[in-house]
Structure formats: C-alpha cells, structure tokens
Protein backbone atom coordinates (compact mmCIF):
# COMPACT_ATOMS: atom_id res chain seq x y z
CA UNK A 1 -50.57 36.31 10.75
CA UNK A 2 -49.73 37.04 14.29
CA UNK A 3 -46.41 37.85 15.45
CA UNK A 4 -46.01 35.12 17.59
CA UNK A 5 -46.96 32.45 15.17
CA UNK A 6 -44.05 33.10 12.96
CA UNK A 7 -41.26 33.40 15.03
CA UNK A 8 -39.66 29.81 16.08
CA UNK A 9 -38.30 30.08 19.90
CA UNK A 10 -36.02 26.85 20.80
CA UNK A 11 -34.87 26.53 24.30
CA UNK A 12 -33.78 23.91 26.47
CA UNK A 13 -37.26 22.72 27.38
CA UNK A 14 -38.59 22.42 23.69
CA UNK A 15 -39.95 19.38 22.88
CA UNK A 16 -40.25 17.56 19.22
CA UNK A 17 -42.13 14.69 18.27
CA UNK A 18 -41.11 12.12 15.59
CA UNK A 19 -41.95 8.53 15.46
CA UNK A 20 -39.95 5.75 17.46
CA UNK A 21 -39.17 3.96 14.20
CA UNK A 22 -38.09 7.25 12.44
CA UNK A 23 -35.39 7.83 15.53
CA UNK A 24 -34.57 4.24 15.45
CA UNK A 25 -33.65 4.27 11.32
CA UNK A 26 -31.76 7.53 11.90
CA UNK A 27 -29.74 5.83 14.99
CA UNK A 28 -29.20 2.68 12.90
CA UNK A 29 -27.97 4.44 9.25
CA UNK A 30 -25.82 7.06 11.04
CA UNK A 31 -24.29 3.98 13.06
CA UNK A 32 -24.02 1.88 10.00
CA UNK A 33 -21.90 5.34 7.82
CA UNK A 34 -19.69 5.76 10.95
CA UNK A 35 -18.49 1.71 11.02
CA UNK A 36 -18.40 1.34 7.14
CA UNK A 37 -16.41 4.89 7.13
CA UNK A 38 -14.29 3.74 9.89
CA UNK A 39 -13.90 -0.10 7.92
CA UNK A 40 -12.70 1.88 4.77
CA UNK A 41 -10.23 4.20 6.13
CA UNK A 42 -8.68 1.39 8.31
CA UNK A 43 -8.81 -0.68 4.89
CA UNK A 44 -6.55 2.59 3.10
CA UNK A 45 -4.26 2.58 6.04
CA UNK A 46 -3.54 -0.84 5.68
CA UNK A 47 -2.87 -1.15 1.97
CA UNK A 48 -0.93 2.21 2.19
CA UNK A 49 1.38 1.14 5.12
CA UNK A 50 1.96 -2.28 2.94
CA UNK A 51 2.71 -0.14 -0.06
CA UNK A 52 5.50 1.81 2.06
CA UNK A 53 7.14 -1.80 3.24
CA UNK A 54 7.04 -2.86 -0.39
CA UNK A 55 8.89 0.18 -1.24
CA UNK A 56 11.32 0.11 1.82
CA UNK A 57 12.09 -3.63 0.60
CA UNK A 58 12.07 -2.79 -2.96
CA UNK A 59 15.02 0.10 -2.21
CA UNK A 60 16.73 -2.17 0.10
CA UNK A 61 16.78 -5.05 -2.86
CA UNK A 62 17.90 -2.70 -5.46
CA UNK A 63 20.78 -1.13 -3.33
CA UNK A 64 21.85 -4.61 -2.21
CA UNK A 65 22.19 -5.62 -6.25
CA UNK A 66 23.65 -2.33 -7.09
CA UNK A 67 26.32 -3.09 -4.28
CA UNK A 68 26.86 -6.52 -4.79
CA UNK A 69 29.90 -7.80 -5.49
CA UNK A 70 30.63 -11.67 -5.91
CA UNK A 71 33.57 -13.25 -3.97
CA UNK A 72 37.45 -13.10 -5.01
CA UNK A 73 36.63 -17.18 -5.46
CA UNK A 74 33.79 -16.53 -7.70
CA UNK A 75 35.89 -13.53 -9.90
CA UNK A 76 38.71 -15.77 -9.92
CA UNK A 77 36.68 -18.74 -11.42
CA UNK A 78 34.91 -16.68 -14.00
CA UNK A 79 38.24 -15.41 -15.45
CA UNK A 80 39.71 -18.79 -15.61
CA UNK A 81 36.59 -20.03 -17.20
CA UNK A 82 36.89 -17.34 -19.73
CA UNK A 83 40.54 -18.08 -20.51
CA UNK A 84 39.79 -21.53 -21.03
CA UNK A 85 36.94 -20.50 -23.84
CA UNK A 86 39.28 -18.63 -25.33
CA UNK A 87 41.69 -21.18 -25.64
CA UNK A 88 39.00 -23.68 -26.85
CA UNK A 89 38.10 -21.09 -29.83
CA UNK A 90 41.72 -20.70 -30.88
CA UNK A 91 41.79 -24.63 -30.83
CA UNK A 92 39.28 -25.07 -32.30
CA UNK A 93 40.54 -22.59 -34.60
CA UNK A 94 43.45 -24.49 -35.41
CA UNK A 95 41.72 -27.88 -35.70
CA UNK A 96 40.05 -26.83 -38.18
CA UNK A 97 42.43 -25.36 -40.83
C-alpha cells in the first residue's frame, strides 16, 4: 500500500458524503433525545421541588401540634367536665349499694 493511501488528512475543506435521509434521521433522533431528556429532568424538578413543600408543610404541621396548646376556656371546661364524671361514678357508686 502506498503511503498516502493510509493516512486520513481532515481539514477545513474536506468534504463527506452521506445520504439526505441519513442526515435528516440523525437531525430528527438527536432532536427528539434532547426534548425527551429535557421533558424528564423538568418532570424530576418538579416532583422534587413538590416533595420539599410537602416536607416544609409537613414540619410546619408537626411543630404547630407539638406547640399547641388549647385555650384557658377550653382547659377550664375539660377539668370541670372531668370533675363532674367523677362525681357521677361516686354517685353512681352510692346508688347502687
């Protein structure tokens, strides 16, 4: 084989040939990855910034029911309400000897 044969010299006025519909497929399928690639990773940014407001609610909700503390009204109520059962047990009680 010659020398020149072998050896492959590229420069800026090489030329290649392929087939229109060839280039046209190639076009079309890397243009197709890029938008489904671009669809999926706006898709994971999506569920992942829901997933963080979830969260950020979810810690808000749990602090607000670890806090929470009914009103003097409401504590008042349920003791009296309790005192009263009482009472109505040791009636009860006594109604029933």
């Amino acid at each position: 084989m010659p020398q020149d044969q072998s050896e492959l010299k590229l420069s800026d006025q090489s030329n290649i040939s392929i087939p229109i519909r060839n280039l046209i497929s190639i076009i079309v399928g890397v243009s197709v990855s890029t938008w489904a690639y671009y669809g999926i990773i706006e898709r994971l940014n999506a569920i992942e910034g829901q997933a963080t407001y979830m969260l950020e609610e979810i810690e808000e909700n749990d602090t607000w029911i670890d806090e929470f503390q009914p009103p003097p009204q409401v504590q008042d109520t349920v003791e009296r309400v309790r005192e009263l059962e009482i009472r109505l047990n040791v009636l009860e009680a006594l109604t029933n000897k």
